[in-house]
C-alpha atoms as a PDB file:
ATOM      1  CA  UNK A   1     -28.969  40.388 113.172  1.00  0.00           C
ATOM      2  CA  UNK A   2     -25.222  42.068 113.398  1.00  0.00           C
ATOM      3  CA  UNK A   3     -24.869  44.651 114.963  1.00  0.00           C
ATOM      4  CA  UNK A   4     -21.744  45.842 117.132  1.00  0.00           C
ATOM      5  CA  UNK A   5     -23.295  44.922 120.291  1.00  0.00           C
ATOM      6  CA  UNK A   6     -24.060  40.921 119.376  1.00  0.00           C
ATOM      7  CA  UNK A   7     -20.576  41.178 117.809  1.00  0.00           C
ATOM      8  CA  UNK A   8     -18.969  41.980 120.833  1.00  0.00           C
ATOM      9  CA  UNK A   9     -20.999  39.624 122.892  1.00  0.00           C
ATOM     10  CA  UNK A  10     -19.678  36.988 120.598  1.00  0.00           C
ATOM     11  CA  UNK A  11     -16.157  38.026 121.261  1.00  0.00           C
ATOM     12  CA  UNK A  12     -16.918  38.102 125.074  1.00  0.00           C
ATOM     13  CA  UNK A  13     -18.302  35.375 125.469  1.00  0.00           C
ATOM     14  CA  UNK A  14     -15.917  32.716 124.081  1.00  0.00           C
ATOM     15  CA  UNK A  15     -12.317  32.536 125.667  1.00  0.00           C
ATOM     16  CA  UNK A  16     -10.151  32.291 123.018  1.00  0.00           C
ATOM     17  CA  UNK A  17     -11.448  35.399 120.718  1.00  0.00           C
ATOM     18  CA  UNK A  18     -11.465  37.239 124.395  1.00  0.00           C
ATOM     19  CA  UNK A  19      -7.830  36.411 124.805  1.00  0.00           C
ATOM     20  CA  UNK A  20      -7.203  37.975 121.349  1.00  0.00           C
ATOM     21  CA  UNK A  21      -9.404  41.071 121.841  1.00  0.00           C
ATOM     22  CA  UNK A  22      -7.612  41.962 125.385  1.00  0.00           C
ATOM     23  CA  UNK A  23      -3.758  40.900 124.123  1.00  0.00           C
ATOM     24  CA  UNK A  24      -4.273  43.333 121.329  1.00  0.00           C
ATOM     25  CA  UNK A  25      -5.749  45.841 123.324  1.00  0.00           C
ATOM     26  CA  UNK A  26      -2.982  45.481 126.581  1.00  0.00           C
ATOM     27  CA  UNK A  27      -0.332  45.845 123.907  1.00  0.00           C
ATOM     28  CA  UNK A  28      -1.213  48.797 122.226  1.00  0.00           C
ATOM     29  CA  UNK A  29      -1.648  50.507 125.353  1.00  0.00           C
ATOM     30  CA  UNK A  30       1.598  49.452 127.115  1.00  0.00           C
ATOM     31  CA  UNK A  31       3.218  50.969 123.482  1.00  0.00           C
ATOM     32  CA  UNK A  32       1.396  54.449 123.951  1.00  0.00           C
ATOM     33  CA  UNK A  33       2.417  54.191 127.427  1.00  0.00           C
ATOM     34  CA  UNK A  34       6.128  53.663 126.479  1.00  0.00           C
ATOM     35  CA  UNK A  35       6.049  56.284 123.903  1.00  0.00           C
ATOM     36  CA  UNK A  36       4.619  59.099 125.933  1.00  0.00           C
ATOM     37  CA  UNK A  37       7.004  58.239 128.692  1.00  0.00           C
ATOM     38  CA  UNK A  38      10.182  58.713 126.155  1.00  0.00           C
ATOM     39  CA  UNK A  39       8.526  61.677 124.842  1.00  0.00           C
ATOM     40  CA  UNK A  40       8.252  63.273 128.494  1.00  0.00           C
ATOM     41  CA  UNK A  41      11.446  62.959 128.659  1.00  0.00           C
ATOM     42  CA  UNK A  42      13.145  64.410 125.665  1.00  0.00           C
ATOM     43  CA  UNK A  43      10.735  67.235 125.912  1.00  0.00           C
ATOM     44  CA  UNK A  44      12.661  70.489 124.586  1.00  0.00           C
ATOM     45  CA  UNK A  45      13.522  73.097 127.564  1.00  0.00           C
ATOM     46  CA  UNK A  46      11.065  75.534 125.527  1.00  0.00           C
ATOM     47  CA  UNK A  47       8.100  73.421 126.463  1.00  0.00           C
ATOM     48  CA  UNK A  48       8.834  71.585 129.717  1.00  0.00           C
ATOM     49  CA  UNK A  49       5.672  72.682 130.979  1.00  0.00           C
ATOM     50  CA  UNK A  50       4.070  69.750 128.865  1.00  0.00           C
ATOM     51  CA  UNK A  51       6.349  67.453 130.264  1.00  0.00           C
ATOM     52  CA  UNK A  52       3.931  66.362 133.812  1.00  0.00           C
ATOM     53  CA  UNK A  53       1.242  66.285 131.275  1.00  0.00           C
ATOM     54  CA  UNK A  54       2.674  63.628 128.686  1.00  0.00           C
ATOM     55  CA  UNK A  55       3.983  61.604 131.487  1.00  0.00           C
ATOM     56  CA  UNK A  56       0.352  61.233 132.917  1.00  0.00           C
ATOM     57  CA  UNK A  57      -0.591  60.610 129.393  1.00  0.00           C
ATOM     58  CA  UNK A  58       1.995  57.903 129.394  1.00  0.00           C
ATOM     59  CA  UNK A  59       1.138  56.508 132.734  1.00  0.00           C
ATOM     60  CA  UNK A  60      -3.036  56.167 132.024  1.00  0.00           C
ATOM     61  CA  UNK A  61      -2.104  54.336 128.909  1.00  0.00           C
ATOM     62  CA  UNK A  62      -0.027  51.551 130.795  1.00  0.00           C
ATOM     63  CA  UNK A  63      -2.482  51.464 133.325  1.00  0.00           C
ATOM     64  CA  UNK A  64      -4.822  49.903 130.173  1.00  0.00           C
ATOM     65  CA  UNK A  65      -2.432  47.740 129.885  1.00  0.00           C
ATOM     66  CA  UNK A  66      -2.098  46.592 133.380  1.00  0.00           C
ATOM     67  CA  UNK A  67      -6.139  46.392 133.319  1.00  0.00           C
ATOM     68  CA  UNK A  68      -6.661  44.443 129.979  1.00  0.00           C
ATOM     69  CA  UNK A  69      -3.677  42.038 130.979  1.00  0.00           C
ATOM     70  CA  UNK A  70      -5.736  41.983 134.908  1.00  0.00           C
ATOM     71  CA  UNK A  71      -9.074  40.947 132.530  1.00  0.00           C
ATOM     72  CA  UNK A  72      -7.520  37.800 130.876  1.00  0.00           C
ATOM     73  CA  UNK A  73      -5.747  36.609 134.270  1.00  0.00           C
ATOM     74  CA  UNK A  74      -9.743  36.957 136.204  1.00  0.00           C
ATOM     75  CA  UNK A  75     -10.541  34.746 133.435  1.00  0.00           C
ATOM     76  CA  UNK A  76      -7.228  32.185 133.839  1.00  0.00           C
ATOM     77  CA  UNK A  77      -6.528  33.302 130.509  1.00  0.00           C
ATOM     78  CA  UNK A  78      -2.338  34.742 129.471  1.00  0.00           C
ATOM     79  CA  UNK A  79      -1.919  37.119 126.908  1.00  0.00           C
ATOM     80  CA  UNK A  80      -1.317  35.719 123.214  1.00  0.00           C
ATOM     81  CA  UNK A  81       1.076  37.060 120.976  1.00  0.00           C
ATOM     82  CA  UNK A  82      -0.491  39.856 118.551  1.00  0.00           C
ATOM     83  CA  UNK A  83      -0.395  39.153 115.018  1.00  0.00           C
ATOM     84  CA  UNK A  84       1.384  42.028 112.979  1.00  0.00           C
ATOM     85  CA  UNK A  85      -1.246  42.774 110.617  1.00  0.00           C
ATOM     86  CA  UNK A  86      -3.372  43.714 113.599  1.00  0.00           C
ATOM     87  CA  UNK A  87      -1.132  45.906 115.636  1.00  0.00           C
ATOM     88  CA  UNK A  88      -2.299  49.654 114.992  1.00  0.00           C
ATOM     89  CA  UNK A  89       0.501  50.665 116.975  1.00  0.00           C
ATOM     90  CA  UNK A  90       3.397  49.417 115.276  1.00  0.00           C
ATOM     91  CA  UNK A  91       1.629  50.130 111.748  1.00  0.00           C
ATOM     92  CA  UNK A  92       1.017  54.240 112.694  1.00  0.00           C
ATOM     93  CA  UNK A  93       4.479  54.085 113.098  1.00  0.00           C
ATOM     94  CA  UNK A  94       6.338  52.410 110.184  1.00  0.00           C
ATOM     95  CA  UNK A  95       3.438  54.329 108.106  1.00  0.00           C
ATOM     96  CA  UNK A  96       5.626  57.517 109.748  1.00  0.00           C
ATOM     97  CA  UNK A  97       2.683  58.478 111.745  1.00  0.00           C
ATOM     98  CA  UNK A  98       4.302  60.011 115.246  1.00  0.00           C
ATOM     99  CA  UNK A  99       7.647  59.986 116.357  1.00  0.00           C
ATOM    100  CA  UNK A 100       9.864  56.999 115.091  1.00  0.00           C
ATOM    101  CA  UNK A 101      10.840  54.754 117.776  1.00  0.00           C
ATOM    102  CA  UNK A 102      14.850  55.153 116.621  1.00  0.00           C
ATOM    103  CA  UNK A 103      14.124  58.805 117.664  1.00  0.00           C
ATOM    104  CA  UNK A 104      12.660  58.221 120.692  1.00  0.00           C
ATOM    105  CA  UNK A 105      14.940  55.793 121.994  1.00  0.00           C
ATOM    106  CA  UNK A 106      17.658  57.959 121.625  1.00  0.00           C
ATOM    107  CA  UNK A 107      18.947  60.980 124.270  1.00  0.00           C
ATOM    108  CA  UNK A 108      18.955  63.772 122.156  1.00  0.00           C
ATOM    109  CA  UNK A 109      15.642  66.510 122.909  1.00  0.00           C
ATOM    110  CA  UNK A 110      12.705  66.679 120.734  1.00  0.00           C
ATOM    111  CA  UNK A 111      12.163  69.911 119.258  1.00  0.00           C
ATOM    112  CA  UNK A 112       8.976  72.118 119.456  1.00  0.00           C
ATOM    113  CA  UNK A 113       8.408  70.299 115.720  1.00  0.00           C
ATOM    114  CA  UNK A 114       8.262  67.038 117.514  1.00  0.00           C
ATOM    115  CA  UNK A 115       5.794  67.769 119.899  1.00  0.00           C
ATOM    116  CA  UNK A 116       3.076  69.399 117.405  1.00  0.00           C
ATOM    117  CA  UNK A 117       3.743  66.331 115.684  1.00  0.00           C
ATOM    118  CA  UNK A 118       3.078  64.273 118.560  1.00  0.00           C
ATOM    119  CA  UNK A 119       0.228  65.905 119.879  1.00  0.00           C
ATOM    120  CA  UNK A 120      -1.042  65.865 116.846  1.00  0.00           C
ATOM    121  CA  UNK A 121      -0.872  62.812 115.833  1.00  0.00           C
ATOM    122  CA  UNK A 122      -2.572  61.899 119.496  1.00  0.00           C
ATOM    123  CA  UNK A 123      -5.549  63.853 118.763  1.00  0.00           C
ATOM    124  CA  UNK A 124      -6.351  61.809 115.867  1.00  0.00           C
ATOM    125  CA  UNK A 125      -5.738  58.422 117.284  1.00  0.00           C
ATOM    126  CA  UNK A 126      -7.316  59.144 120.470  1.00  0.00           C
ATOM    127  CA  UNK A 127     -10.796  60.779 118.365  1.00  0.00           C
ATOM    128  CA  UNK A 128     -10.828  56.806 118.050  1.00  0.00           C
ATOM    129  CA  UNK A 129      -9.902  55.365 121.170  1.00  0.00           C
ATOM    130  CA  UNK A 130     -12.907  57.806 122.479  1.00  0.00           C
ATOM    131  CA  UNK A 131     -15.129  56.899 119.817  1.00  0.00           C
ATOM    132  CA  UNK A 132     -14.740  53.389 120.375  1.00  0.00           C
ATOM    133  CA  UNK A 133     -15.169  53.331 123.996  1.00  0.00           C
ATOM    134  CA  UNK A 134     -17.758  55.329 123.741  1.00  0.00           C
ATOM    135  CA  UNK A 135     -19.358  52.924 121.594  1.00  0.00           C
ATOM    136  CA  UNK A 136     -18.884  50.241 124.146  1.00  0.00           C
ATOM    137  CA  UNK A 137     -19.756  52.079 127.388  1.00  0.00           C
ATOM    138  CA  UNK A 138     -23.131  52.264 125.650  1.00  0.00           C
ATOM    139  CA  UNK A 139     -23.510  48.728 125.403  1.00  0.00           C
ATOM    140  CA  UNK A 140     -21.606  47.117 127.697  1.00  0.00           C
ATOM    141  CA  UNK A 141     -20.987  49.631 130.643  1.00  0.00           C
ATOM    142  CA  UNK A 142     -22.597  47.812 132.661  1.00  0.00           C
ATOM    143  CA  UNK A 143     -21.371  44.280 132.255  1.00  0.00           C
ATOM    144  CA  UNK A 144     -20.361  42.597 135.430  1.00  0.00           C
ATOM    145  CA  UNK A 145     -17.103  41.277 134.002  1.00  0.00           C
ATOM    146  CA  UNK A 146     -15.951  44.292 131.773  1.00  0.00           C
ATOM    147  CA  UNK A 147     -18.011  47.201 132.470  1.00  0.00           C
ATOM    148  CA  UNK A 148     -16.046  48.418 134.913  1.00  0.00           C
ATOM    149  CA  UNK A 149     -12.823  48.368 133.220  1.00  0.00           C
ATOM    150  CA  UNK A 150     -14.380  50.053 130.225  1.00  0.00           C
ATOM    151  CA  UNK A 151     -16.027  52.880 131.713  1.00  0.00           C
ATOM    152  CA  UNK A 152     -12.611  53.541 133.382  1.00  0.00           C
ATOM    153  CA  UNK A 153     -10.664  53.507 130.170  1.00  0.00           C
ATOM    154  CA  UNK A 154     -13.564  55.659 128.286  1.00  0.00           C
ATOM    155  CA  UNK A 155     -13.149  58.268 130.899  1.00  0.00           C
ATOM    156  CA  UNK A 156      -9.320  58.494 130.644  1.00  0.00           C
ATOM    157  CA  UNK A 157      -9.976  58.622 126.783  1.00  0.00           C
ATOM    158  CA  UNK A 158     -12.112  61.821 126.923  1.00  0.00           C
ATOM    159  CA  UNK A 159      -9.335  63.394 128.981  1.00  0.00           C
ATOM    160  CA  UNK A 160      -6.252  62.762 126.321  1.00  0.00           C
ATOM    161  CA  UNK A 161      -8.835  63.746 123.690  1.00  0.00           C
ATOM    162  CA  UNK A 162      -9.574  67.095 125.334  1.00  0.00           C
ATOM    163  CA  UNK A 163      -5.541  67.505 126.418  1.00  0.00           C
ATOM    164  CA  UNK A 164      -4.955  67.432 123.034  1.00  0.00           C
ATOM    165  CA  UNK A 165      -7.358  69.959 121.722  1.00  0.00           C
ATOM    166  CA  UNK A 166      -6.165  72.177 124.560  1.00  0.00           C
ATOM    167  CA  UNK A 167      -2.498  71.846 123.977  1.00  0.00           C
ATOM    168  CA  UNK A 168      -2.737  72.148 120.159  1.00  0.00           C
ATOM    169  CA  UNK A 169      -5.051  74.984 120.177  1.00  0.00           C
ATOM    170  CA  UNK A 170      -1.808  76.544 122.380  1.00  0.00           C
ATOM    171  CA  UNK A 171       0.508  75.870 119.775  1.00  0.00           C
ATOM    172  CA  UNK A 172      -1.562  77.290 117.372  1.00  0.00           C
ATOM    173  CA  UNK A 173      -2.042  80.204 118.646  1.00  0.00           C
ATOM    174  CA  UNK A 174       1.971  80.436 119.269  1.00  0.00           C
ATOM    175  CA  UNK A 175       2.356  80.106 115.482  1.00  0.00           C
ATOM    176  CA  UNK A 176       2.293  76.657 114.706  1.00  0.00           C
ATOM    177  CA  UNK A 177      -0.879  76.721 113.394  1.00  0.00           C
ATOM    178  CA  UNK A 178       0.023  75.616 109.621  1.00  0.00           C
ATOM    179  CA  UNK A 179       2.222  72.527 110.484  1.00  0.00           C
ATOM    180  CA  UNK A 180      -0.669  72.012 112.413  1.00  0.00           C
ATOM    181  CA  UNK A 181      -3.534  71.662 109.993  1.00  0.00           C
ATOM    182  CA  UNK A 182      -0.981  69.810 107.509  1.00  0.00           C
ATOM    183  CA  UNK A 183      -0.137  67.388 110.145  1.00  0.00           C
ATOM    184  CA  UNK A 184      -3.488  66.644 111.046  1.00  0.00           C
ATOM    185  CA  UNK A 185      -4.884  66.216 107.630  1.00  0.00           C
ATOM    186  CA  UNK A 186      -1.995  63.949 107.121  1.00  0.00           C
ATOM    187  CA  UNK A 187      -1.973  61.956 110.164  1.00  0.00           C
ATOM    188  CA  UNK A 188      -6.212  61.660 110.129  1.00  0.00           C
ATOM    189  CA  UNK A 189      -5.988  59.923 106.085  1.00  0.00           C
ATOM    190  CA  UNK A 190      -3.124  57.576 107.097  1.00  0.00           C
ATOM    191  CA  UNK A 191      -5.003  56.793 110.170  1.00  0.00           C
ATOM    192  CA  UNK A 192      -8.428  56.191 108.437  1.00  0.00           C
ATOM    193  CA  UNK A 193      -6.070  53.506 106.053  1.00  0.00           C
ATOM    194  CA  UNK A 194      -4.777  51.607 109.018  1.00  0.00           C
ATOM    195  CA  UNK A 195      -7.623  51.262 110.648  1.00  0.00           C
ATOM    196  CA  UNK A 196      -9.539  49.980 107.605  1.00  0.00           C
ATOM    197  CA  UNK A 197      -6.387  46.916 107.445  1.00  0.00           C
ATOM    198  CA  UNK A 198      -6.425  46.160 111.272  1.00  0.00           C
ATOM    199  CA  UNK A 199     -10.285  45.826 111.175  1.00  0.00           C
ATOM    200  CA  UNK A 200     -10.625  43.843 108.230  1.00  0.00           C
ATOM    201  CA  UNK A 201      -7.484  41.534 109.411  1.00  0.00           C
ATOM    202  CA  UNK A 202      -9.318  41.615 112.994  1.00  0.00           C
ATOM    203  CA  UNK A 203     -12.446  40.227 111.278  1.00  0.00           C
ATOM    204  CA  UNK A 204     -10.444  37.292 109.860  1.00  0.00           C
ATOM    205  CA  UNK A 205      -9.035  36.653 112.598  1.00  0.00           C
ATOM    206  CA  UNK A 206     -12.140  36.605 114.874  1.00  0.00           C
ATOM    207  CA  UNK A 207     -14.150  35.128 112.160  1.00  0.00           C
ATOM    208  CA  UNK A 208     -11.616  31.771 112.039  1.00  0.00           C
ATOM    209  CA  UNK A 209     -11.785  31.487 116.006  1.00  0.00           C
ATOM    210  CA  UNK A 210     -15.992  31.684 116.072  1.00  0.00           C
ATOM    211  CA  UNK A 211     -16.633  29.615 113.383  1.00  0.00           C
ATOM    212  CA  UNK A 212     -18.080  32.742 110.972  1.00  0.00           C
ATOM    213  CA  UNK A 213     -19.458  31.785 107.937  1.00  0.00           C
ATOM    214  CA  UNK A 214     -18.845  32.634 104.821  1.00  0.00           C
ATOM    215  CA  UNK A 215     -21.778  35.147 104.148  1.00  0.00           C
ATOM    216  CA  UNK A 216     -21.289  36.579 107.878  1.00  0.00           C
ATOM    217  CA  UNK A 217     -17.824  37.157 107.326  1.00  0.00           C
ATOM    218  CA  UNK A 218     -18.663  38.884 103.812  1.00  0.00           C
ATOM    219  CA  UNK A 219     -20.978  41.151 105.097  1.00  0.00           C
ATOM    220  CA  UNK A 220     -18.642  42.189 108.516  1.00  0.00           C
ATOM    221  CA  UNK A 221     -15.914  42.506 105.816  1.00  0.00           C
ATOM    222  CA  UNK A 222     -18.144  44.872 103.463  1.00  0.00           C
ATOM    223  CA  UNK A 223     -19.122  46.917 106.674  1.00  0.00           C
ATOM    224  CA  UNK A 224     -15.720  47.668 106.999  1.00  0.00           C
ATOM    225  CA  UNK A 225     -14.856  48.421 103.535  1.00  0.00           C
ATOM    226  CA  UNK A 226     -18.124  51.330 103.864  1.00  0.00           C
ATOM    227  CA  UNK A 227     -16.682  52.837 107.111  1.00  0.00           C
ATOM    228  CA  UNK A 228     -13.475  53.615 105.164  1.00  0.00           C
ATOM    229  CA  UNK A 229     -15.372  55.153 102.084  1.00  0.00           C
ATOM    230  CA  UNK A 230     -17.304  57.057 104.354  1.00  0.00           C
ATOM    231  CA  UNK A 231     -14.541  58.141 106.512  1.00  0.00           C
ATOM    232  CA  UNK A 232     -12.353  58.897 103.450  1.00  0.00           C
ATOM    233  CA  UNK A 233     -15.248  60.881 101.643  1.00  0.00           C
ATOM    234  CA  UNK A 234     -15.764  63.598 104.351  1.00  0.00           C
ATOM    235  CA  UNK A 235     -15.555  61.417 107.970  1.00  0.00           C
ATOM    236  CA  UNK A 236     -12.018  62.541 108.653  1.00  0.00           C
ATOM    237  CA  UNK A 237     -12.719  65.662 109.394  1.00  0.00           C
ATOM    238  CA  UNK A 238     -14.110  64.644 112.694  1.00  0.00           C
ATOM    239  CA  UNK A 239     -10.615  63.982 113.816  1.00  0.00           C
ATOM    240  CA  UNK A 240      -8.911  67.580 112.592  1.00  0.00           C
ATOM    241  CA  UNK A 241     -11.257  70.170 114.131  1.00  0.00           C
ATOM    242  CA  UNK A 242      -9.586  71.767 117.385  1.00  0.00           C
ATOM    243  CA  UNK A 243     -12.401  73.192 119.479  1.00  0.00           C
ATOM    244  CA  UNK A 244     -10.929  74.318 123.342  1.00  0.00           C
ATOM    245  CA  UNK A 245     -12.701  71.464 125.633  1.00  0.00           C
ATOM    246  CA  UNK A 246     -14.905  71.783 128.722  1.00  0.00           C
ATOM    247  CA  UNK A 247     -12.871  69.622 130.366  1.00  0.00           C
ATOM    248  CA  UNK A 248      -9.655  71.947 130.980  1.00  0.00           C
ATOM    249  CA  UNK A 249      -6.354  71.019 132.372  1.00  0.00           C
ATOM    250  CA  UNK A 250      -7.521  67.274 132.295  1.00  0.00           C
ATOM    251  CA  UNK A 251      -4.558  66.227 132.436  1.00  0.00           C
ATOM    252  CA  UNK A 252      -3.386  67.847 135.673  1.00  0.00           C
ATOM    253  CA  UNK A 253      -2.069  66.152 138.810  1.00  0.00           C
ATOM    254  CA  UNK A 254      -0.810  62.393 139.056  1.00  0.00           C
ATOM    255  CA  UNK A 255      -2.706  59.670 137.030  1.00  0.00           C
ATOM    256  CA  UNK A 256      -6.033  57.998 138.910  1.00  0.00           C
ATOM    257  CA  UNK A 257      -5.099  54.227 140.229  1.00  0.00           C
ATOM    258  CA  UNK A 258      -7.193  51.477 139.374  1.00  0.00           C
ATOM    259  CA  UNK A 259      -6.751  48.870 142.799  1.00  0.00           C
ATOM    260  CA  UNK A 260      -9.865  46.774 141.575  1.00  0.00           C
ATOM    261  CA  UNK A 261      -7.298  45.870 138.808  1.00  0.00           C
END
């Protein structure tokens, strides 16, 4: 039977689609972490108050690096390059999701634009990150080898997810409120069309190092094909409502250290 728990296990369980998983995963994070850190620091004067925030932002992301990079090495494993077609990262961002990188490598401040734009475009990619951690805290949380590092990363998750309602619902209420929605709306379809590519070139990939068959791979490749219809039919909406959190201020005070990593 598939299901996302025996296709994880099969992932976990042999080395090299493990290396794969993790190198994808450490590099995405150690972007975010990058970005966010630029992005603290070209925060315009008129909203330096977001600035400790963005940098903790920043610094939990590279910390997922630093603990998907620590997974491989327990296992004598080295990251692997990351194929193009499956780095969500780089793809948001030629797509002209978020800030470009020519921006953010530069000195000049961000204005208040930039930021809504940001933090926007954070709330919808990190609905996912939750959602997906979520998924496996529920089945593996409490895997000796992993479980640890995922609960971890779930928790941090939750936290960016509810900074960004928090922060948005701020701006909105400062008068932002229609770049906003149009941002969101924008950024949540364009997301929904990446992530539909990286999975299915994911798949391929996984399916070539664990010996998939033919009809296995069809099926895994169909399943992704009906998350994107359903996501594009009405599922995106999930990642555009702004709804103040319970968690407040999550983002306060330095990030939390990981030593067992």
């Amino acid at each position: 039977m598939l299901s996302a728990r025996s296709l994880f296990q099969e992932i976990l369980d042999n080395d090299d689609s493990y290396q794969l998983f993790c190198s994808i995963a450490a590099s995405g994070e150690t972007q975010g972490g990058w970005e966010n850190a630029r992005i603290a620091a070209l925060v315009p004067p008129a909203l330096r108050d977001l600035a400790p925030r963005i940098t903790r932002h920043g610094a939990d992301e590279d910390k997922h690096g630093r603990i998907f990079n620590a997974l491989l090495k327990k296992r004598g494993l080295e990251p692997v390059p990351v194929p193009p077609e499956t780095d969500y990262t780089m793809l948001l961002e030629r797509t002209g999701i978020g800030l470009a990188h020519e921006k953010l490598g530069a000195d000049a401040p961000l204005t208040e634009r930039d930021i809504v734009v940001y933090l926007s475009h954070s709330r919808v990619t990190e609905q996912r990150a939750a959602d997906q951690m979520e998924m496996l805290v529920k089945f593996f949380g409490d895997h000796p080898e992993v479980g640890k590092a995922i609960r971890m990363i779930s928790h941090d998750e939750d936290n960016h997810l509810a900074y960004c309602h928090e922060e948005l619902l701020r701006l909105a209420a400062a008068g932002h409120g229609a770049v906003i929605r149009r941002t969101l709306r924008e950024c949540a379809l364009a997301e929904i069309r990446i992530y539909r590519d990286v999975s299915l070139a994911v798949t391929s990939r996984m399916g070539r190092l664990l010996g998939w068959s033919k009809p296995k791979a069809a099926v895994l490749t169909a399943g992704v094909h009906a998350i994107y219809a359903y996501e594009r039919f009405g599922g995106w909406r999930r990642m555009v409502r702004l709804r103040m959190p319970e968690r407040r201020g999550a983002l306060d005070g330095p990030a939390t250290a990981a030593p067992a990593f």
